[in-house]
Protein backbone atom coordinates (compact mmCIF):
# COMPACT_ATOMS: atom_id res chain seq x y z
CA UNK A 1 -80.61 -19.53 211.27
CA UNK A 2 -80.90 -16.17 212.74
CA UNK A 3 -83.65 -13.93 211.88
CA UNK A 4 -82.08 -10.30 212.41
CA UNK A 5 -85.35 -8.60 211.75
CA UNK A 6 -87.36 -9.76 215.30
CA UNK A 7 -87.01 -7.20 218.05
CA UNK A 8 -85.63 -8.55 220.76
CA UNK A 9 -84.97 -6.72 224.19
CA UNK A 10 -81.55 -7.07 224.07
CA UNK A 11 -78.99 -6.90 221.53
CA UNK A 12 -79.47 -9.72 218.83
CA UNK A 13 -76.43 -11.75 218.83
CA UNK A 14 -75.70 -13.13 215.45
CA UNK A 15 -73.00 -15.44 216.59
CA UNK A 16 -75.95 -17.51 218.68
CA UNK A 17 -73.93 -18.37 222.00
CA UNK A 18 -74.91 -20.80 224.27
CA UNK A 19 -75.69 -17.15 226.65
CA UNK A 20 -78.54 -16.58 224.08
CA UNK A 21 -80.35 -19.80 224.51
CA UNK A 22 -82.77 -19.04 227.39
CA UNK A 23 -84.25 -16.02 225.56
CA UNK A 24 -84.60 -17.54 222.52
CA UNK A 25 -86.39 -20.71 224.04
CA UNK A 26 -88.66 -17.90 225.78
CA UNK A 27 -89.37 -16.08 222.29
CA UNK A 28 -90.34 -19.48 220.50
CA UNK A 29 -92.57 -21.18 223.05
CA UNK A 30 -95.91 -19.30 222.89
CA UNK A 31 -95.55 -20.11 218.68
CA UNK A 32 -95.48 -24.22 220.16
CA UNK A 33 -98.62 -25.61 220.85
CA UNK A 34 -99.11 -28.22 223.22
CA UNK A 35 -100.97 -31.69 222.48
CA UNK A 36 -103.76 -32.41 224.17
CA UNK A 37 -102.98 -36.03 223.96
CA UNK A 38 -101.33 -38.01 226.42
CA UNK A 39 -98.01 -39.68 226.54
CA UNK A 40 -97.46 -41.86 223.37
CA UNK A 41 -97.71 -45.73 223.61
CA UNK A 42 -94.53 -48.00 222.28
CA UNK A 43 -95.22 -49.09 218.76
CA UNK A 44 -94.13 -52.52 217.83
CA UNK A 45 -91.19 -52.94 215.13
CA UNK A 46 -93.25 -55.08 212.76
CA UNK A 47 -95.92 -52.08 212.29
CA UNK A 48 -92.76 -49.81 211.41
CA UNK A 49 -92.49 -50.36 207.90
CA UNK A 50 -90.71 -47.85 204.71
CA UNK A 51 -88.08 -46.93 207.22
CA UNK A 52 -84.71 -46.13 205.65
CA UNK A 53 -81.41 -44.82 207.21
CA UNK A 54 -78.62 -43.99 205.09
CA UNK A 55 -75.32 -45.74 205.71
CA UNK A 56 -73.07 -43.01 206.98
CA UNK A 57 -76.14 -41.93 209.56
CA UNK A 58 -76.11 -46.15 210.63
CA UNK A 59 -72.16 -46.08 211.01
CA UNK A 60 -72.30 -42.75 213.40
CA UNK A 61 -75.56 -44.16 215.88
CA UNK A 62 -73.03 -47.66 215.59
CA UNK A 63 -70.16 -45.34 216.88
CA UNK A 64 -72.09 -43.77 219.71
CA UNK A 65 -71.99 -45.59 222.55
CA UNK A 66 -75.66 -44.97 223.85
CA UNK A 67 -77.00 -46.41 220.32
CA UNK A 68 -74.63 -49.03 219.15
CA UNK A 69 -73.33 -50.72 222.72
């Protein structure tokens, strides 16, 4: 979603083309903070419990060849 009311240097484009991407990367990353933590550690599947994926959402990662092959 586009917020029309930030000024921005150059003209806001509300159609959001791939052109605008760099700026508005630079405008968001000073609100990210950074974690002070390292890199996170793999988690084994039997701690993952409660997780639920809706069918359609298991049928499109089964379509996708880097998920389901």
């Amino acid at each position: 979603m586009t917020n029309l009311k930030v000024q921005a240097p150059v003209p806001v484009d509300i159609e959001g083309d791939l052109a605008s991407l760099p700026g508005d990367g630079a405008r968001m990353a000073p609100h990210w903070a950074v974690p002070d933590r390292g890199a996170a550690r793999p988690v084994s599947p039997a701690l993952i419990h409660g997780v639920t994926v809706p069918p359609a959402s298991a049928r499109l990662l089964d379509a996708m060849s880097d998920y389901g092959d």
